[in-house]
Protein backbone atom coordinates (compact mmCIF):
# COMPACT_ATOMS: atom_id res chain seq x y z
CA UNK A 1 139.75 44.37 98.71
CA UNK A 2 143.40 44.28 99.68
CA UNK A 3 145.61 46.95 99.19
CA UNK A 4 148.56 47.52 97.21
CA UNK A 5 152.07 46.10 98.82
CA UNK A 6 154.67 48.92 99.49
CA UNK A 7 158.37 48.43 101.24
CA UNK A 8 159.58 51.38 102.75
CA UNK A 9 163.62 51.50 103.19
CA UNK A 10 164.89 53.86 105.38
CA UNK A 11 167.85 53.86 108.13
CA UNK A 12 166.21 55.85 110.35
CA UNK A 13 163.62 54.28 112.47
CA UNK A 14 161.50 57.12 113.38
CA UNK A 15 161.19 57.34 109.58
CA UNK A 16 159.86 54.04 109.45
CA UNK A 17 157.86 53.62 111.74
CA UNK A 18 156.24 56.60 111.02
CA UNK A 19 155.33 56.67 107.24
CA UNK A 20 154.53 52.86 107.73
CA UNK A 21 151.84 54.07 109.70
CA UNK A 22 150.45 56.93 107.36
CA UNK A 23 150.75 53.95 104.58
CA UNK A 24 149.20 51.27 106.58
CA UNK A 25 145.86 53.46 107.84
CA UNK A 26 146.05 54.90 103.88
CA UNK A 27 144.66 50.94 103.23
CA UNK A 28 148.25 49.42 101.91
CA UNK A 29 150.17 46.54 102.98
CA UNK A 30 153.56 47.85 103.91
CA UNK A 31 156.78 46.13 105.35
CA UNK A 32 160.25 47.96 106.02
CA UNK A 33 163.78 47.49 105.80
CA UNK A 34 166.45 49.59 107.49
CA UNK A 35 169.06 49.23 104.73
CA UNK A 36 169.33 48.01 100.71
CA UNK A 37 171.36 45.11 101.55
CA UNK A 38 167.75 44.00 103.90
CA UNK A 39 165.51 45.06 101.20
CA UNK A 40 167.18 42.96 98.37
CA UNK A 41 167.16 40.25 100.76
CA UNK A 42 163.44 40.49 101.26
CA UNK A 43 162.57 41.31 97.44
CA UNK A 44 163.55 37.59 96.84
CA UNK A 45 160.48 36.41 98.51
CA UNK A 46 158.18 39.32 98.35
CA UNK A 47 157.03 41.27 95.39
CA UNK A 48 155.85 44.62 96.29
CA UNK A 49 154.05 47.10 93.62
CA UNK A 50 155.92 49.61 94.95
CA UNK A 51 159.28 50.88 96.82
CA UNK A 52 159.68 53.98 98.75
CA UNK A 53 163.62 54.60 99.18
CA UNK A 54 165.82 57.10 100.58
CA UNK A 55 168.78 58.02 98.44
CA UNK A 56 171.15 58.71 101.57
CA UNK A 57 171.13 55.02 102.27
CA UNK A 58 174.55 53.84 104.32
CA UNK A 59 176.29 51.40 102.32
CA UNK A 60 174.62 50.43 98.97
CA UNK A 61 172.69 53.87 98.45
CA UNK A 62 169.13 54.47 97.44
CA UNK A 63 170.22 55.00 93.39
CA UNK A 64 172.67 51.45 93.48
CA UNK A 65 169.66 50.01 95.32
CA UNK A 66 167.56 51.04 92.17
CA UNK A 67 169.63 50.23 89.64
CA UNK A 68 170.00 46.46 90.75
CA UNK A 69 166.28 46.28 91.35
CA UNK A 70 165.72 47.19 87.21
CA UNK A 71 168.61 45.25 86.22
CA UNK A 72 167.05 42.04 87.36
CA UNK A 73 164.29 40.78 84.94
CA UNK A 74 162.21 39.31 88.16
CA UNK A 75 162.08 42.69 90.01
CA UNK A 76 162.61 45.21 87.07
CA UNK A 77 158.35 45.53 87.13
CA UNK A 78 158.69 47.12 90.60
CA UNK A 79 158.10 50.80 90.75
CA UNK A 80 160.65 52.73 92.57
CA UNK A 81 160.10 56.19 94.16
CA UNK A 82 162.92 57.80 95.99
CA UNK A 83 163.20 60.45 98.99
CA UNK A 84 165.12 63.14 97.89
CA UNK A 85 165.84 66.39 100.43
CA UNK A 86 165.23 69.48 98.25
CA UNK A 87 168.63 70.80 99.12
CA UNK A 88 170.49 68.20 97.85
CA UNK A 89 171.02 69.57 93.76
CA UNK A 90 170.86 67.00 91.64
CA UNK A 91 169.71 64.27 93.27
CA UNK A 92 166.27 64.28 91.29
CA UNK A 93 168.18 63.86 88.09
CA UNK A 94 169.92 61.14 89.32
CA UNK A 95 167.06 59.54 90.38
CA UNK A 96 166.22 59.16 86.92
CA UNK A 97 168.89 58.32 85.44
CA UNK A 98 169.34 55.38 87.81
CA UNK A 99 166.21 54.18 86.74
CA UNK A 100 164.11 55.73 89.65
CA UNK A 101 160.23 56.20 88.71
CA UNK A 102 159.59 59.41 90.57
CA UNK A 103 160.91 60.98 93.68
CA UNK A 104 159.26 62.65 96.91
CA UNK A 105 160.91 65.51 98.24
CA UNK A 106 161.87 66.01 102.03
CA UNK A 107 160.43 67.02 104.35
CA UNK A 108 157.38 64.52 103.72
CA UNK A 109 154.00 66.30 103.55
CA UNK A 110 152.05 63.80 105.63
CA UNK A 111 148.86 64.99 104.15
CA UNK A 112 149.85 64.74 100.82
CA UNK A 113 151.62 61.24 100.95
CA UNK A 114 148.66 59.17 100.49
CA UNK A 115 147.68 60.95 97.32
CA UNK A 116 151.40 60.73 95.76
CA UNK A 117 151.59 57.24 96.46
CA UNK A 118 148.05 56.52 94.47
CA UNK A 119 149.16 58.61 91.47
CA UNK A 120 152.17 56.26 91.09
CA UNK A 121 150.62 53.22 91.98
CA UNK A 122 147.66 54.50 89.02
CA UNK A 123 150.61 55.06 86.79
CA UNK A 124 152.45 51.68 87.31
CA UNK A 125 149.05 49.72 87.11
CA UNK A 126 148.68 51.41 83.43
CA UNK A 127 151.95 50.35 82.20
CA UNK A 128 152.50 46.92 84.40
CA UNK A 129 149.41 44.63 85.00
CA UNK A 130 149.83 42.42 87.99
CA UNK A 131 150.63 39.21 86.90
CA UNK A 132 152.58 37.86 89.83
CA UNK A 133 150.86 37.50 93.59
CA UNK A 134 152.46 38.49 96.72
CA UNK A 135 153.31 35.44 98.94
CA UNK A 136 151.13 35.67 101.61
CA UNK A 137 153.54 34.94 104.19
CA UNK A 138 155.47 38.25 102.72
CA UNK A 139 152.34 40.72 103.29
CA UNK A 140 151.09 42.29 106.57
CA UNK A 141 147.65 42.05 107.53
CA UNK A 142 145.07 44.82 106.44
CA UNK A 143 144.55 46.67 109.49
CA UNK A 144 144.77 50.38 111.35
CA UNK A 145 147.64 51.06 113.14
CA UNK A 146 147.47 54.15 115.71
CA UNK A 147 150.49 55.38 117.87
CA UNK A 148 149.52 56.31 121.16
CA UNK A 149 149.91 59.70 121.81
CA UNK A 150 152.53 59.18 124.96
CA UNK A 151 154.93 57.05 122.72
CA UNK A 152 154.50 60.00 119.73
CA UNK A 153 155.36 62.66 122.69
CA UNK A 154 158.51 60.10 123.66
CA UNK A 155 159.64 60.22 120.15
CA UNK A 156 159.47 63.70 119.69
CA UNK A 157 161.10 64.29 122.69
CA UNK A 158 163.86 61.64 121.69
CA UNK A 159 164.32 63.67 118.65
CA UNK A 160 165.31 66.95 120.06
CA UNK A 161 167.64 65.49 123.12
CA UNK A 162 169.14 63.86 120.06
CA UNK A 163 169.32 66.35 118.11
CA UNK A 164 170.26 69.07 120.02
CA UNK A 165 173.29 67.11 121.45
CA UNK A 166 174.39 65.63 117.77
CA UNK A 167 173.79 69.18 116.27
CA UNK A 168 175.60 70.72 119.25
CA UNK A 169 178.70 68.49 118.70
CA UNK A 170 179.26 69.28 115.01
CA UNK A 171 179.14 72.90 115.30
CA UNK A 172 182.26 72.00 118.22
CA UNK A 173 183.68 70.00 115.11
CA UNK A 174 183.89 72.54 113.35
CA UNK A 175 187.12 74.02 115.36
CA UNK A 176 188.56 70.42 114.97
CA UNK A 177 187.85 67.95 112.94
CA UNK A 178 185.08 67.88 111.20
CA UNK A 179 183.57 65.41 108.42
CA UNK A 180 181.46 67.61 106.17
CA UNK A 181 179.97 63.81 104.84
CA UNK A 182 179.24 62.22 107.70
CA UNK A 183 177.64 64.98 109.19
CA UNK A 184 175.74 65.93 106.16
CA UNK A 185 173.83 62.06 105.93
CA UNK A 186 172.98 62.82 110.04
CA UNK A 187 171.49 66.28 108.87
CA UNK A 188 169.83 64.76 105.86
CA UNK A 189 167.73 62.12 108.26
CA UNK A 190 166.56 65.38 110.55
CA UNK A 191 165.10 66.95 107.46
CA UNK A 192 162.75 63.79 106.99
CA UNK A 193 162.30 62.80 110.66
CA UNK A 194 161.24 66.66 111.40
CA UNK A 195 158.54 67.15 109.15
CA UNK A 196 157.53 63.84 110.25
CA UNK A 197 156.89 64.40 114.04
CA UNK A 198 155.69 67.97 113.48
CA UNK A 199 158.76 70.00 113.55
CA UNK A 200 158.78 71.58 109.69
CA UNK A 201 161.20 74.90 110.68
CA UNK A 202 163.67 72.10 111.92
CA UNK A 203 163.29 70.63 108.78
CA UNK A 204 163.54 73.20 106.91
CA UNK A 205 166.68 74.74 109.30
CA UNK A 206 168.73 71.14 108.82
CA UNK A 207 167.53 71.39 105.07
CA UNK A 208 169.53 74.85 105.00
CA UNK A 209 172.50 73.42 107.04
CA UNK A 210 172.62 70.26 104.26
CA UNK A 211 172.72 73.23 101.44
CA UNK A 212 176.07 74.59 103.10
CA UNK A 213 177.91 71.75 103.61
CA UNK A 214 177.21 70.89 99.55
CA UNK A 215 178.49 74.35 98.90
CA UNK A 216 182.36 73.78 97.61
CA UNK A 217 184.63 75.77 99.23
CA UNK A 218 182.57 74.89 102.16
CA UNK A 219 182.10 78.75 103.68
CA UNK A 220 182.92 78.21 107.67
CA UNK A 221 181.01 81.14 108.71
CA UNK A 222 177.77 80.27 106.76
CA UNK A 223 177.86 76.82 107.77
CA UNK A 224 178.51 77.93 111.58
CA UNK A 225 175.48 80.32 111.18
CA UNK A 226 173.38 77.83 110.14
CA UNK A 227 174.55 75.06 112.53
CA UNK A 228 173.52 77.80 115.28
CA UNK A 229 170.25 78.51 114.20
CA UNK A 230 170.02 74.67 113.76
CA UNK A 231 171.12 73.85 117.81
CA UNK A 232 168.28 76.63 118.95
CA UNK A 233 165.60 74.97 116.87
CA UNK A 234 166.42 72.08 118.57
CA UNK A 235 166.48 73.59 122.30
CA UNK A 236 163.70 75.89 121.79
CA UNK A 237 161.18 74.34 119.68
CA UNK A 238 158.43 76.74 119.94
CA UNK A 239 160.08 79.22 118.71
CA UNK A 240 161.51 77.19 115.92
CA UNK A 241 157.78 77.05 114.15
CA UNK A 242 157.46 78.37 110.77
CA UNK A 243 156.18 81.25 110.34
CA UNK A 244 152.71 81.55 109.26
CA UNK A 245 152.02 82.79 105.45
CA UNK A 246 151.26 86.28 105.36
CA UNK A 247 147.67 86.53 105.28
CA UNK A 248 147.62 88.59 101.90
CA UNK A 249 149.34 85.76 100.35
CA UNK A 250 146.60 83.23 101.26
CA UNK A 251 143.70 85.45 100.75
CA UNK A 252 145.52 85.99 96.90
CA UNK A 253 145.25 82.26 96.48
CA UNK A 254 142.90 80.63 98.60
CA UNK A 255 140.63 79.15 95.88
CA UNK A 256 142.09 79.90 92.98
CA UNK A 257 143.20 77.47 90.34
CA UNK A 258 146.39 77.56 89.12
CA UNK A 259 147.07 76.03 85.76
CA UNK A 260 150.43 73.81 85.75
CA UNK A 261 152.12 73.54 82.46
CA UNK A 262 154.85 71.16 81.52
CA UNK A 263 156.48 70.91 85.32
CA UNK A 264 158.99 67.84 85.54
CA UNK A 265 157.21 65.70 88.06
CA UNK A 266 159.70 66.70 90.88
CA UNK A 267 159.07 70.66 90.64
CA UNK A 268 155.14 69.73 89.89
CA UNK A 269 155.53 68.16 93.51
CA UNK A 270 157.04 70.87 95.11
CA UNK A 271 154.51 73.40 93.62
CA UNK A 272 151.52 71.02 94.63
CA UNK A 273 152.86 71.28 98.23
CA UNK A 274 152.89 74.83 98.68
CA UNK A 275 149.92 75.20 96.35
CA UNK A 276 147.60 72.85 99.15
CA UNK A 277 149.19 75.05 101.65
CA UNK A 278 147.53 78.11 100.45
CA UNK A 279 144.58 76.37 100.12
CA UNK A 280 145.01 77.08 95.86
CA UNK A 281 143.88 74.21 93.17
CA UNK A 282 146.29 73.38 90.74
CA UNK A 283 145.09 71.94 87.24
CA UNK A 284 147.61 70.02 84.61
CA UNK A 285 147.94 70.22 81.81
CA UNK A 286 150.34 69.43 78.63
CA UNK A 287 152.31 71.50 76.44
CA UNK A 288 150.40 70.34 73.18
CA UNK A 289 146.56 71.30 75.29
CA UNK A 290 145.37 74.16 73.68
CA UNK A 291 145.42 77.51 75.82
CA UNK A 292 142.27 78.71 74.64
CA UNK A 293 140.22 75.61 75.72
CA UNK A 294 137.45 75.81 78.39
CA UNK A 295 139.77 74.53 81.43
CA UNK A 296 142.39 77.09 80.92
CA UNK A 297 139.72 79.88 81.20
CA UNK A 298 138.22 78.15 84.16
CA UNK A 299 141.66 79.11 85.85
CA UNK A 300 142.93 82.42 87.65
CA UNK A 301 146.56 81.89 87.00
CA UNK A 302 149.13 80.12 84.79
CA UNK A 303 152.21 78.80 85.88
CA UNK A 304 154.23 77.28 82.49
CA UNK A 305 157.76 75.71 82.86
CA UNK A 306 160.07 77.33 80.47
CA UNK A 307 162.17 74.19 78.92
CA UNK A 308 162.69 72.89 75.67
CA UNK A 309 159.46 71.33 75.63
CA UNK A 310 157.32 74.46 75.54
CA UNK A 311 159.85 76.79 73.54
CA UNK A 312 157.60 76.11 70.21
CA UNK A 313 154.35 75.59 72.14
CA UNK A 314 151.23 78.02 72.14
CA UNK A 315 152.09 78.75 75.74
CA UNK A 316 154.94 80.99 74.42
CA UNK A 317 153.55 82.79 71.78
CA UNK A 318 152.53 85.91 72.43
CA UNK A 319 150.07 85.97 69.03
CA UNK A 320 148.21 83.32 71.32
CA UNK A 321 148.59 84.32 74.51
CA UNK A 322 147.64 87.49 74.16
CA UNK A 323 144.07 86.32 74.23
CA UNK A 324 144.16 84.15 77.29
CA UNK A 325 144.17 87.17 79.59
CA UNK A 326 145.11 85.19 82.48
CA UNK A 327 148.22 86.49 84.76
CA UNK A 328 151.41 84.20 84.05
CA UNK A 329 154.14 83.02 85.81
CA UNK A 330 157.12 81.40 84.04
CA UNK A 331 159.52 78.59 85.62
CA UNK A 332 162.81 77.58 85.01
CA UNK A 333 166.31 78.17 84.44
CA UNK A 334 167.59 81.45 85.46
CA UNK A 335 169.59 81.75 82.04
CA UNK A 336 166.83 80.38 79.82
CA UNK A 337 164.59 83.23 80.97
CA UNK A 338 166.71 85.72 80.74
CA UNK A 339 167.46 84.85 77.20
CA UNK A 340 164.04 84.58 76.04
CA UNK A 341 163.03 87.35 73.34
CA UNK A 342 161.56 90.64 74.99
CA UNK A 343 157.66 89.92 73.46
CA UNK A 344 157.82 86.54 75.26
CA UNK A 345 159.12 87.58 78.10
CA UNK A 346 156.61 90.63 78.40
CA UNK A 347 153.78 87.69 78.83
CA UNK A 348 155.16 87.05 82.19
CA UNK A 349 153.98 89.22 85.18
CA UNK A 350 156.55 86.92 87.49
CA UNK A 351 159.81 84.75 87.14
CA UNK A 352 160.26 81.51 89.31
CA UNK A 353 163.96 80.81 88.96
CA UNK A 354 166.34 77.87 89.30
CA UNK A 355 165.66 75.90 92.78
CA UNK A 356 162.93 77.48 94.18
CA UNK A 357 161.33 76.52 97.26
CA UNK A 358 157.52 76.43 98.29
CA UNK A 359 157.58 79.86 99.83
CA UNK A 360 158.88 81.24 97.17
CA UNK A 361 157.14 79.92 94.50
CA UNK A 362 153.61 81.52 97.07
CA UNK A 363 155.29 84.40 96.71
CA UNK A 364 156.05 85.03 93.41
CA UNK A 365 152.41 83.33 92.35
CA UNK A 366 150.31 85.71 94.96
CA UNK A 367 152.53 88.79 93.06
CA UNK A 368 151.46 87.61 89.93
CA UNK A 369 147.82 87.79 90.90
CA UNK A 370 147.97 91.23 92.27
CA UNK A 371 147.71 94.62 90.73
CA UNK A 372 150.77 95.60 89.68
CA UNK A 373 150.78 98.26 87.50
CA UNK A 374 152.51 101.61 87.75
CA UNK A 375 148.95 103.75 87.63
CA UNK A 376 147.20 101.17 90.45
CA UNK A 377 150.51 101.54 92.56
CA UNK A 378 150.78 104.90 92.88
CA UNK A 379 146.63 105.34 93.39
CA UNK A 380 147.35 103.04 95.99
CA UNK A 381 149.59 105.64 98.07
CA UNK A 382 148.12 107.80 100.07
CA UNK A 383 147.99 111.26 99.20
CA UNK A 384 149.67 113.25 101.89
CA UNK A 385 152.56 110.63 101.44
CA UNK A 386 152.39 110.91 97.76
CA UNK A 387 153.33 114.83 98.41
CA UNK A 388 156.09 114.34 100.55
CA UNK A 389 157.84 112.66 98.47
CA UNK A 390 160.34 115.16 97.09
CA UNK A 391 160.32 115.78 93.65
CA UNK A 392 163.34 113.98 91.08
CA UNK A 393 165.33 116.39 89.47
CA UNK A 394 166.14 114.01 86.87
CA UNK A 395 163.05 112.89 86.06
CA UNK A 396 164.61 109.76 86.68
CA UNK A 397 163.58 107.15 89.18
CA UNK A 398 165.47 107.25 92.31
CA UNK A 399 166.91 104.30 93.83
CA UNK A 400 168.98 103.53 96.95
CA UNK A 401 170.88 100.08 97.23
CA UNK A 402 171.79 99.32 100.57
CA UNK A 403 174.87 96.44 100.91
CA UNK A 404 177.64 95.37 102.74
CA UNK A 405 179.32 94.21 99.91
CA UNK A 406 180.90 97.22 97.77
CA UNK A 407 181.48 94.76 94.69
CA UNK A 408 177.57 94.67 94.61
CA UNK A 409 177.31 98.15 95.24
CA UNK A 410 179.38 99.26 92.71
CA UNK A 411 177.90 96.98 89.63
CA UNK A 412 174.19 97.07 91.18
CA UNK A 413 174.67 100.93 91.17
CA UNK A 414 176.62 100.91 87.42
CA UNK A 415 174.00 98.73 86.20
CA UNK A 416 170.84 100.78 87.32
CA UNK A 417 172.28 104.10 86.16
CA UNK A 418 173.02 102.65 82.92
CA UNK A 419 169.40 101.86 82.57
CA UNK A 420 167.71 104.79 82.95
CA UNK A 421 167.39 105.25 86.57
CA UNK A 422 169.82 107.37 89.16
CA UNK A 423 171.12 105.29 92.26
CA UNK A 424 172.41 105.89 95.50
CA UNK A 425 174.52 103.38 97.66
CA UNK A 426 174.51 102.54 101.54
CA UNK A 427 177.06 100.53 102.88
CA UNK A 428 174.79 99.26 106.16
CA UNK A 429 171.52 99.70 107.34
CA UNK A 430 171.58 102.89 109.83
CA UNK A 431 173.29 104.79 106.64
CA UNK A 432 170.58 103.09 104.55
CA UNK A 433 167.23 104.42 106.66
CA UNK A 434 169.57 107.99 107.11
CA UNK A 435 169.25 108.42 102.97
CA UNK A 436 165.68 107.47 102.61
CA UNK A 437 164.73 109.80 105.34
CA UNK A 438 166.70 112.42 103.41
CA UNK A 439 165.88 111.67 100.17
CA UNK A 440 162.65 109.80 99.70
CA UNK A 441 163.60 107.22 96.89
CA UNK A 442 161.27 105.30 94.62
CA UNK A 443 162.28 102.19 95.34
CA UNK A 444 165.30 100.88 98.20
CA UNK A 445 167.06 97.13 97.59
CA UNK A 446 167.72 96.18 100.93
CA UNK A 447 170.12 93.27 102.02
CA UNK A 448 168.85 91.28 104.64
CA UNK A 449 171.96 90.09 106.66
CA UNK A 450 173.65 93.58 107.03
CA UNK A 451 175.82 94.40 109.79
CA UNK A 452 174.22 96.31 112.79
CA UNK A 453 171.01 97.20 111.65
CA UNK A 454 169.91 94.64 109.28
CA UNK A 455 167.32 94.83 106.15
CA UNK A 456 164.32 93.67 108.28
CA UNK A 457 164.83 96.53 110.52
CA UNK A 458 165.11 98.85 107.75
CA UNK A 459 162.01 97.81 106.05
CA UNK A 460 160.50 97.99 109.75
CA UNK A 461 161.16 101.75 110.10
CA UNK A 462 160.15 102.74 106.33
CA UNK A 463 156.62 101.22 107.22
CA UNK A 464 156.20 102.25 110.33
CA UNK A 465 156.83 105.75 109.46
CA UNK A 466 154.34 105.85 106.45
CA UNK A 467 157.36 106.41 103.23
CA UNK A 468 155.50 105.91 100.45
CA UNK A 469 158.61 103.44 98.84
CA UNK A 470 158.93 100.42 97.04
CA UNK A 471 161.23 97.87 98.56
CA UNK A 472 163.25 94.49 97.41
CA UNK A 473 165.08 92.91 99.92
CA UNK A 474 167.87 91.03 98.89
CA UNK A 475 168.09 86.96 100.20
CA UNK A 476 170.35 83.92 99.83
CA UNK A 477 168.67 81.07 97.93
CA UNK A 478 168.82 78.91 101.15
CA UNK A 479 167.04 81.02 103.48
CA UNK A 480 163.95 80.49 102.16
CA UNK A 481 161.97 82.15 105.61
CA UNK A 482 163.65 85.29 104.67
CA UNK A 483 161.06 85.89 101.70
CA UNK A 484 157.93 85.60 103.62
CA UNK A 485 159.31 87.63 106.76
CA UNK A 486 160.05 90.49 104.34
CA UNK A 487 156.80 90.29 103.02
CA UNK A 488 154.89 90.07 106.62
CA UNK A 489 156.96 93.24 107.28
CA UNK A 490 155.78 94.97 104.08
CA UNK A 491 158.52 93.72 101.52
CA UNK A 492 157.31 94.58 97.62
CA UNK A 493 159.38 92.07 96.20
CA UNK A 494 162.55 90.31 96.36
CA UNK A 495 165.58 88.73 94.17
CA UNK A 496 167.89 85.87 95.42
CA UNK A 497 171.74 85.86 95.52
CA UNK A 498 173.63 85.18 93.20
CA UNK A 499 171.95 87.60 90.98
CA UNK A 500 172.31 89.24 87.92
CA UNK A 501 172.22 93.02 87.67
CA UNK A 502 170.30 92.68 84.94
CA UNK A 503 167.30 90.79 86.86
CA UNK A 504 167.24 93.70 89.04
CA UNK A 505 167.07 96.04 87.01
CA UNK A 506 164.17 94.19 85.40
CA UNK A 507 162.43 94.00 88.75
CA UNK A 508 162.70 97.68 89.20
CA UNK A 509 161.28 98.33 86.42
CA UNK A 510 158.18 96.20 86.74
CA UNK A 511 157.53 97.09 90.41
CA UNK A 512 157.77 101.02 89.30
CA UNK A 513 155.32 100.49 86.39
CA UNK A 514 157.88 101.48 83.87
């Protein structure tokens, strides 16, 4: 039986080439065009099912490219998925408003692809019966395609001379002039060529460098950071590998289902992703599905998107949820979950906020499933280290928030004493590890890029001299490595920047058992 016809556009020919492979040996019947313009020319004799676009298309972009393709009654039956990059916000929303019918996020998970690409195809076969053939002088023939290993090691190579030498010239531009658009669609096609050809921390480094130059005012120093970390990762591959996931993370989720609850079908992507990569089986399932019913107790976790779809569902009501006895992990908006009532709220063992990433979302999911209670923690300590802890005079927790920033300082600190708990203030990290030797806090919020000795090191020192103390490190929302570092080093948890004081606090709490 023939496969299904896809067209891939793309301006970037590794990107082509590639995924038309992963398409063609996945049983389809694939063609490519390098630009719109090419692939409305071809969609006048050929009729795919489906279309696989990139947004950052030169000329007539990936959502104009969509929105001619539904305006026009003989092409409007065509399914359109586009490639989005993670970093770029907003882009999934305008997929769908242009009339997109999904989206893939960037990097490509090459696994994965072959699976994503059936659901929608599934999907479009429900809705659109095929009623119109594809001419057979349009359609490739059914066959496997393999790329021999020596031209796969010539593109990779290719790739890094390339990119090392493009990435190298706009951190240069940078003193000069410098075209923050131009040189964010040439980062954009690294994040999908990258994962591609087996370089995910480049991906994931020119996915951070995109994320600056969005940022408005564009911050020069942040953007020259990440440009350098960028130009390394190209020069030094090895060492430009992802780290590994902590091996308490995995063995938390290896195996486990997790149920999904009312994700949009971009953030249900992203979660599926990291989910696989843990080796964890997510389950959907509806906001009207019942709680109680037989597959929800089959699962070890619940994960339920916080939107107005599930505001009046069982999922949030704690007279029902109460039952379930399952660990939870609510999703969305940063401000919608702060503002939910305190009985809803206390349902939740962990808070995924605003645009997470995969790494994050492991982390906060592996959290959920652990024991977290104040009694289990502090069994867990050892007891000589439990002794030398001296005692509060308060009665008060006791923590330490280490910054270089003395606006956070000074509203972190205001916010924590307010809230029942006494705080000291460090204004690097040598001053930092000085008062925890001195004082033995409960609990030290660490930033990770502070002068001289940095957060990492910190942390470094508190475990390898046995303190008995909770830490949060403190991350930007871009630096998404940052989270599972801290926790290979021994991190307890950890809150993104911009934050509010009040999430902190929150945290605190929680992690104390209070």
């Amino acid at each position: 039986m023939p496969g299904e016809p896809i067209l891939i556009v793309d301006d970037t020919p590794v990107n082509l080439k590639l995924t038309r492979i992963l398409l063609v040996n996945e049983g389809y019947k694939v063609l490519t065009a390098a630009s719109a313009e090419e692939a409305l020319e071809l969609l006048r004799s050929y009729h795919p099912y489906l279309v696989l676009a990139d947004i950052q298309l030169p000329g007539i972009d990936g959502l104009e490219f969509t929105r001619r393709v539904k305006s026009d009654p003989a092409t409007r039956d065509i399914m359109v998925v586009a490639l989005t990059a993670f970093a770029m916000k907003g882009d999934e929303q305008r997929a769908v408003e242009a009339g997109c019918d999904g989206y893939i996020t960037k990097p490509i998970d090459t696994r994965a692809l072959g699976a994503r690409i059936r659901e929608y195809l599934a999907r479009r076969a429900e809705s659109h019966p095929v009623t119109q053939p594809v001419p057979a002088d349009g359609a490739p023939e059914q066959e496997k395609i393999t790329l021999p290993a020596a031209e796969f090691q010539a593109l990779r190579r290719r790739f890094l001379e390339e990119g090392h030498e493009r990435s190298r010239q706009l951190l240069l531009d940078l003193d000069g002039q410098f075209n923050s658009g131009d040189a964010a669609r040439m980062v954009h096609q690294w994040i999908g060529t990258g994962g591609l050809l087996g370089y995910s921390a480049i991906s994931r480094l020119a996915r951070e460098v995109e994320a600056e130059m969005l940022e408005r005012p564009l911050d020069n120093s942040e953007l020259r950071e990440a440009l350098t970390n960028l130009v390394l990762a190209f020069s030094s591959p090895r060492e430009a590998r992802d780290a590994p996931i902590p091996e308490s993370i995995i063995q938390n989720l290896s195996g486990k289902r997790v149920a999904v609850v009312s994700f949009p079908s971009s953030e249900r992507e992203r979660l599926c992703v990291a989910l696989e990569r843990a080796e964890a089986v997510p389950v959907f399932f509806n906001p009207s599905d019942p709680p109680d019913a037989p597959e929800v107790q089959n699962c070890n976790l619940l994960a339920v998107h916080v939107r107005p779809e599930t505001l009046d569902s069982f999922w949030l009501d704690p007279g029902t949820m109460g039952a379930v006895n399952r660990p939870m992990v609510f999703v969305g908006n940063r401000d919608h979950l702060l503002e939910l009532d305190a009985c809803v709220q206390s349902l939740a063992r962990e808070f995924l906020m605003d645009s997470w990433g995969p790494e994050e979302a492991l982390v906060r999911l592996s959290l959920a499933l652990s024991t977290r209670a104040g009694t289990a923690q502090t069994a867990a300590l050892p007891s000589s280290a439990a002794a030398a802890r001296p005692a509060a005079v308060s009665g008060r927790p006791q923590i330490l928030i280490a910054d270089d920033d003395p606006t956070v300082l000074a509203l972190v600190g205001t916010a924590i004493q307010n809230f029942g708990m006494d705080c000291r203030t460090a204004p690097d990290g040598r001053a930092a590890l000085a008062a925890i030797r001195e004082a033995r806090p409960d609990a030290a919020v660490l930033d990770v890029n502070m002068p001289g000795m940095d957060g990492y090191e910190v942390l470094a020192a508190i475990r390898g001299e046995d303190m008995p103390i909770r830490v949060v490190m403190l991350t930007a929302r871009q630096r998404e490595s940052d989270v599972l570092r801290g926790f290979t080093l021994g991190a307890d948890d950890y809150i993104v920047k911009p934050f509010s004081p009040m999430e902190l606090v929150a945290r605190l709490k929680r992690l104390l058992g209070r």
